[in-house]
N, C-alpha and C. Protein backbone atom coordinates (compact mmCIF):
# COMPACT_ATOMS: atom_id res chain seq x y z
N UNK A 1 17.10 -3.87 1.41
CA UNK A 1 15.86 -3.39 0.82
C UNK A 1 15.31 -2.25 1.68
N UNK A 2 14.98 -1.04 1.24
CA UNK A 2 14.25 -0.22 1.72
C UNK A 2 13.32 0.10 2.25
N UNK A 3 12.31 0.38 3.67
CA UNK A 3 10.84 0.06 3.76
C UNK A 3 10.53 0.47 2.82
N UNK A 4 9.06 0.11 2.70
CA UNK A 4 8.27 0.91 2.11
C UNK A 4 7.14 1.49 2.93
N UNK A 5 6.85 3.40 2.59
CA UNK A 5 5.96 3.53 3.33
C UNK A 5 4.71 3.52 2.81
N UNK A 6 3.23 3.85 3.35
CA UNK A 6 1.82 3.18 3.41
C UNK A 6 1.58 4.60 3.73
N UNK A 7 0.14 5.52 2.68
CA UNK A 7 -0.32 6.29 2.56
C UNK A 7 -1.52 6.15 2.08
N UNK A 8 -2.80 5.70 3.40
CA UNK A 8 -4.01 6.01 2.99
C UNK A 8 -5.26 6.74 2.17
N UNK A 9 -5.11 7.19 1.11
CA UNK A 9 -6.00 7.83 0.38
C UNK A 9 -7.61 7.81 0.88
N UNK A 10 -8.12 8.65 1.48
CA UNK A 10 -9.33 8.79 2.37
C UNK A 10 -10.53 9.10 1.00
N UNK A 11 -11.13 8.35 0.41
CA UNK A 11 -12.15 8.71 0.01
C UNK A 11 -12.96 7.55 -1.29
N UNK A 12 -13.57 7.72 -1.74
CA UNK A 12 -14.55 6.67 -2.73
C UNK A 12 -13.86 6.91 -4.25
N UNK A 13 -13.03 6.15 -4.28
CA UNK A 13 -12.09 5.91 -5.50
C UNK A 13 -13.21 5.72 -7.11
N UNK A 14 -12.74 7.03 -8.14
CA UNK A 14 -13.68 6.92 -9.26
C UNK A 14 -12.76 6.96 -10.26
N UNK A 15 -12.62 6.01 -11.21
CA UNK A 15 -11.07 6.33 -12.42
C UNK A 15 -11.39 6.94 -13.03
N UNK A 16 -12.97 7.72 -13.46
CA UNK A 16 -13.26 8.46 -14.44
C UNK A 16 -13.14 10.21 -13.87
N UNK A 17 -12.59 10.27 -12.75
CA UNK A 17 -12.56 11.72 -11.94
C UNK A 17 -10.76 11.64 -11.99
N UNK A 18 -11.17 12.71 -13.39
CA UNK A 18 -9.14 13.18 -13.53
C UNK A 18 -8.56 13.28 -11.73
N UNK A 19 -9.28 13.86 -10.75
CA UNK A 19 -8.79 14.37 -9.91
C UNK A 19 -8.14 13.01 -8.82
N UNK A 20 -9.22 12.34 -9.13
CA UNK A 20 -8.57 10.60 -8.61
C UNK A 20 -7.35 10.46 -9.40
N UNK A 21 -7.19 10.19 -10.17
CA UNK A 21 -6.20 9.62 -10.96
C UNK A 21 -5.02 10.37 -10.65
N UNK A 22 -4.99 11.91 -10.91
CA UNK A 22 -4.04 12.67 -10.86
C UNK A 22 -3.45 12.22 -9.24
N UNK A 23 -4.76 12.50 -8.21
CA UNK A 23 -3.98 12.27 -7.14
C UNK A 23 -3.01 10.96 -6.94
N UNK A 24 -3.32 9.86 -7.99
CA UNK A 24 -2.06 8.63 -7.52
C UNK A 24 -0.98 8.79 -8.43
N UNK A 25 -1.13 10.05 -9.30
CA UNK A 25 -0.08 9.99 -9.81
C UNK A 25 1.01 11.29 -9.17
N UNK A 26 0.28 11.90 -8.61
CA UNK A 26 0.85 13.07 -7.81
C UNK A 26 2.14 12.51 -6.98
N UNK A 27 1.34 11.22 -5.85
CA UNK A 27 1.63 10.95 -4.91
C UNK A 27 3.48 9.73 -5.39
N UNK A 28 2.98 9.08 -6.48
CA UNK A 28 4.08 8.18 -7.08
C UNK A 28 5.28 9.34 -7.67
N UNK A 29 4.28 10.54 -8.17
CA UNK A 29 5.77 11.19 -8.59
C UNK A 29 6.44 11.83 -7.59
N UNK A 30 5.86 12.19 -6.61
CA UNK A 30 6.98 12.72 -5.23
C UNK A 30 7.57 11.58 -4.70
N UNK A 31 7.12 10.62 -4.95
CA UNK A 31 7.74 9.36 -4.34
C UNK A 31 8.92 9.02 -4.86
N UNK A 32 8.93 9.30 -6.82
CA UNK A 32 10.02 9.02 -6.83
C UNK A 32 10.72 9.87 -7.42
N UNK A 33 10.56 11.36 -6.65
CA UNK A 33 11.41 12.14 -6.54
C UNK A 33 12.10 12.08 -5.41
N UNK A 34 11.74 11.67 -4.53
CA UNK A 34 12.32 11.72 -3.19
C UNK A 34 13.00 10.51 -2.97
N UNK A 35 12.70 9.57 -3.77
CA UNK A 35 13.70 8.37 -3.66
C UNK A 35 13.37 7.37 -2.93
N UNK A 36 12.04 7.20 -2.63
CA UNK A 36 11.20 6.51 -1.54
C UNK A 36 10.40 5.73 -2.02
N UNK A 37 10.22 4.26 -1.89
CA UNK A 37 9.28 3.69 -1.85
C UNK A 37 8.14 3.39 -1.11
N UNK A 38 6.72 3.61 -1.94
CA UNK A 38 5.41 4.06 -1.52
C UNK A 38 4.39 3.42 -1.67
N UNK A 39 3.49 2.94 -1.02
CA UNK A 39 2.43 2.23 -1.66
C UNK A 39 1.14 3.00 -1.10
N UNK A 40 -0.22 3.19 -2.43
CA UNK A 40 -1.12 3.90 -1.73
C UNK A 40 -2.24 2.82 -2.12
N UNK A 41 -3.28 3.39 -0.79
CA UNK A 41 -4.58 2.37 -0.93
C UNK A 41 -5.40 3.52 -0.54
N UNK A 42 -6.82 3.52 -1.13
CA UNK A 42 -7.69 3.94 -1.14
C UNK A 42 -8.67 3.64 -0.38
N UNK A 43 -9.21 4.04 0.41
CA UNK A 43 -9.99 3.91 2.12
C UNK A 43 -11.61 4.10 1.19
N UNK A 44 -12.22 3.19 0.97
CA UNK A 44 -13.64 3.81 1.08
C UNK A 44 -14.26 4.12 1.91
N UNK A 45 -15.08 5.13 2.06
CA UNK A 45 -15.52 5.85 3.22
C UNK A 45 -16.53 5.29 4.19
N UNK A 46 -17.25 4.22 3.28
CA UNK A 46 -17.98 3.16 4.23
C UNK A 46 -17.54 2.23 4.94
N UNK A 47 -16.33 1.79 4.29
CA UNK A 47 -15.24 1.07 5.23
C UNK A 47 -14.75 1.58 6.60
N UNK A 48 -14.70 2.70 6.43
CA UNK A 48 -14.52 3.66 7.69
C UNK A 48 -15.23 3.38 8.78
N UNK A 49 -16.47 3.08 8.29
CA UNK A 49 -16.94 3.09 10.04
C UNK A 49 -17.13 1.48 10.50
N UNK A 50 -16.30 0.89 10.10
CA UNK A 50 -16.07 -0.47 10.67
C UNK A 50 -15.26 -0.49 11.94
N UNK A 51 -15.99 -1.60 12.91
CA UNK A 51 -15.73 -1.65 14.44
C UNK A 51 -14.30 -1.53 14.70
N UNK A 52 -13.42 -2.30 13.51
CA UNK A 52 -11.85 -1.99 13.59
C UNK A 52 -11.48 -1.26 12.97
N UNK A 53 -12.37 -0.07 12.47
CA UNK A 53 -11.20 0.84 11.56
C UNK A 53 -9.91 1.60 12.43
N UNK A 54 -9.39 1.90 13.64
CA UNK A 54 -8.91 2.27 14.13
C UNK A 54 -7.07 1.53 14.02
N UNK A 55 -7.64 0.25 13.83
CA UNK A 55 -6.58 -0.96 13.91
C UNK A 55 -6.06 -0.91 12.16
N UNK A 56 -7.15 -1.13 11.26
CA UNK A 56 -7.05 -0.45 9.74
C UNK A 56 -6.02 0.76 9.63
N UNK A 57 -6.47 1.91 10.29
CA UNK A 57 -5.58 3.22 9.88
C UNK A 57 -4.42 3.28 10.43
N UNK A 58 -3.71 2.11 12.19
CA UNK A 58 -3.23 2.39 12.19
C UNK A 58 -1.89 1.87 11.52
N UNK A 59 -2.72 1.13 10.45
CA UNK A 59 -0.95 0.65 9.37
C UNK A 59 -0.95 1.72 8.39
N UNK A 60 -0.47 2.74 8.49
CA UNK A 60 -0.57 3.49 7.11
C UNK A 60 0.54 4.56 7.67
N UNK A 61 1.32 5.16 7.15
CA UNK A 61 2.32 6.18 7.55
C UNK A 61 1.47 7.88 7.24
N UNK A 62 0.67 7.74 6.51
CA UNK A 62 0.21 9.64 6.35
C UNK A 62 -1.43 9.26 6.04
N UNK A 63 -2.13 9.93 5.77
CA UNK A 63 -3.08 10.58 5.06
C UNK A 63 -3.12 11.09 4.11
N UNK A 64 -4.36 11.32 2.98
CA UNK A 64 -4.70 12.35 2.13
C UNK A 64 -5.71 12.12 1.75
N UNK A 65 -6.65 12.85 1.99
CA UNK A 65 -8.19 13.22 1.88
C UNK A 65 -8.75 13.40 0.23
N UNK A 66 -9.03 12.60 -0.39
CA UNK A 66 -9.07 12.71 -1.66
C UNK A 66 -10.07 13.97 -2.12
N UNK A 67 -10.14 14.62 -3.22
CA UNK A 67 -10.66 15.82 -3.76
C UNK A 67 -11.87 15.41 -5.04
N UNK A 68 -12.89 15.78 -5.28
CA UNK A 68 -12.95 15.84 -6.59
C UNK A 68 -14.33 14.82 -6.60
N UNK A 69 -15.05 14.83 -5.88
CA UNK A 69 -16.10 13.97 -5.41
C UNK A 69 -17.03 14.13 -4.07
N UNK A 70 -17.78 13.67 -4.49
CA UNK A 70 -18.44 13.81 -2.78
C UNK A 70 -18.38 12.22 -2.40
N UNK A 71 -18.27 12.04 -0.71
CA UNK A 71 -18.23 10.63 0.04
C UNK A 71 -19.56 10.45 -0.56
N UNK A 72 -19.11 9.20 -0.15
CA UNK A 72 -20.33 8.39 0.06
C UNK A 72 -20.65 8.09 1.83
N UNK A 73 -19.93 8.29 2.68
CA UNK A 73 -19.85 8.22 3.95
C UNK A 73 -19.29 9.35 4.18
N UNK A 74 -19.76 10.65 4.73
CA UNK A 74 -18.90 11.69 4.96
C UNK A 74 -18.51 11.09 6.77
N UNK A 75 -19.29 10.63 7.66
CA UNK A 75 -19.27 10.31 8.85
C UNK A 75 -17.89 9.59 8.30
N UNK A 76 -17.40 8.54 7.80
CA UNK A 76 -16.69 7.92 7.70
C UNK A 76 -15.20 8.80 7.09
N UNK A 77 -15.40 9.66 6.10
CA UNK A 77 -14.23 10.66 5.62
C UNK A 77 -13.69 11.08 7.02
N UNK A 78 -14.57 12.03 7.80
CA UNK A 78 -14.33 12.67 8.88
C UNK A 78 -13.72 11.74 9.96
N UNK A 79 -14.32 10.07 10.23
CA UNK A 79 -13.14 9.72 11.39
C UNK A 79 -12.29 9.46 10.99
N UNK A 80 -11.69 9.23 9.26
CA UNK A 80 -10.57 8.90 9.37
C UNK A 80 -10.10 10.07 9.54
N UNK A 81 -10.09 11.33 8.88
CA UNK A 81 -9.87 12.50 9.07
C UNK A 81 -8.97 12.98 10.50
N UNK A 82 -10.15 12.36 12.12
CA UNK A 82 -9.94 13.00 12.92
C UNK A 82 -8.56 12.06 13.40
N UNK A 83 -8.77 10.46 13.08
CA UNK A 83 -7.63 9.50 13.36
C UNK A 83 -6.67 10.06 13.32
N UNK A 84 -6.11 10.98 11.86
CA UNK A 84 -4.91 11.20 10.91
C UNK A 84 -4.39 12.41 12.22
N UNK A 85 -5.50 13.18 12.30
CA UNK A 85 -4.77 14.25 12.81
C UNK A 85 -4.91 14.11 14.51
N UNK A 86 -4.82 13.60 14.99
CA UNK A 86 -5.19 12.98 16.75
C UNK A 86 -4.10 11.95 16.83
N UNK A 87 -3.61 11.01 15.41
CA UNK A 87 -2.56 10.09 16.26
C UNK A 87 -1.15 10.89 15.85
N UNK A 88 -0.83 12.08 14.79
CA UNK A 88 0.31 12.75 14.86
C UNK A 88 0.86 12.89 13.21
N UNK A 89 -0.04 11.26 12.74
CA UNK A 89 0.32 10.88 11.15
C UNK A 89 0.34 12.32 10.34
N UNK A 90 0.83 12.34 9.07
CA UNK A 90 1.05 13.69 8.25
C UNK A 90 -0.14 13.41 8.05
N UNK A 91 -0.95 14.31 7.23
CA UNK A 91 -2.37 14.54 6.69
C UNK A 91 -2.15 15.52 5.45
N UNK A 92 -2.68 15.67 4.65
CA UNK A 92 -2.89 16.05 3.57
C UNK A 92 -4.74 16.05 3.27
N UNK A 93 -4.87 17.44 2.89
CA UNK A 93 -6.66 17.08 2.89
C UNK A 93 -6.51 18.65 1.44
N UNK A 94 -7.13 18.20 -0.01
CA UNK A 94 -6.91 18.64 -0.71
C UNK A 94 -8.55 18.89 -1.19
């Protein structure tokens, strides 16, 4: 069986914002273009500033900063933000 990798989606998940949606479908179709199995979860931004978010982000293989909305925690967008790009993880910020 193949891992599977873990790609945090950084932002306040809305199904009625094409730009949400598109982004999980973006992310499943490179996935299975590339032949990789993927699983994505969506980070709410208030979740972010929890005492363990550090321990939270660090199960996830990349980043991507969701588009198409404003946070509801921008303090919280931004540490995961700085996590993604400070521990080496890919990042994606659209």
């Amino acid at each position: 069986m193949s891992r599977v990798s873990k790609v945090a989606v950084i932002g306040d998940y809305s199904p009625g914002l094409r730009s949400h949606t598109a982004t999980d479908e973006a992310i499943q179709h490179a996935a299975a273009a590339l032949g990789i199995r993927l699983e994505t979860s969506w980070l709410p931004t208030q979740s972010l500033l929890a005492p363990d978010v550090a321990e939270v982000l660090s199960s996830f293989d990349g980043f991507w900063a969701a588009s198409g909305g404003t946070y509801a925690s921008m303090e919280g967008a931004l540490g995961a933000i700085r996590f993604a790009r400070e521990s080496g993880k890919p990042f994606i910020g659209t």
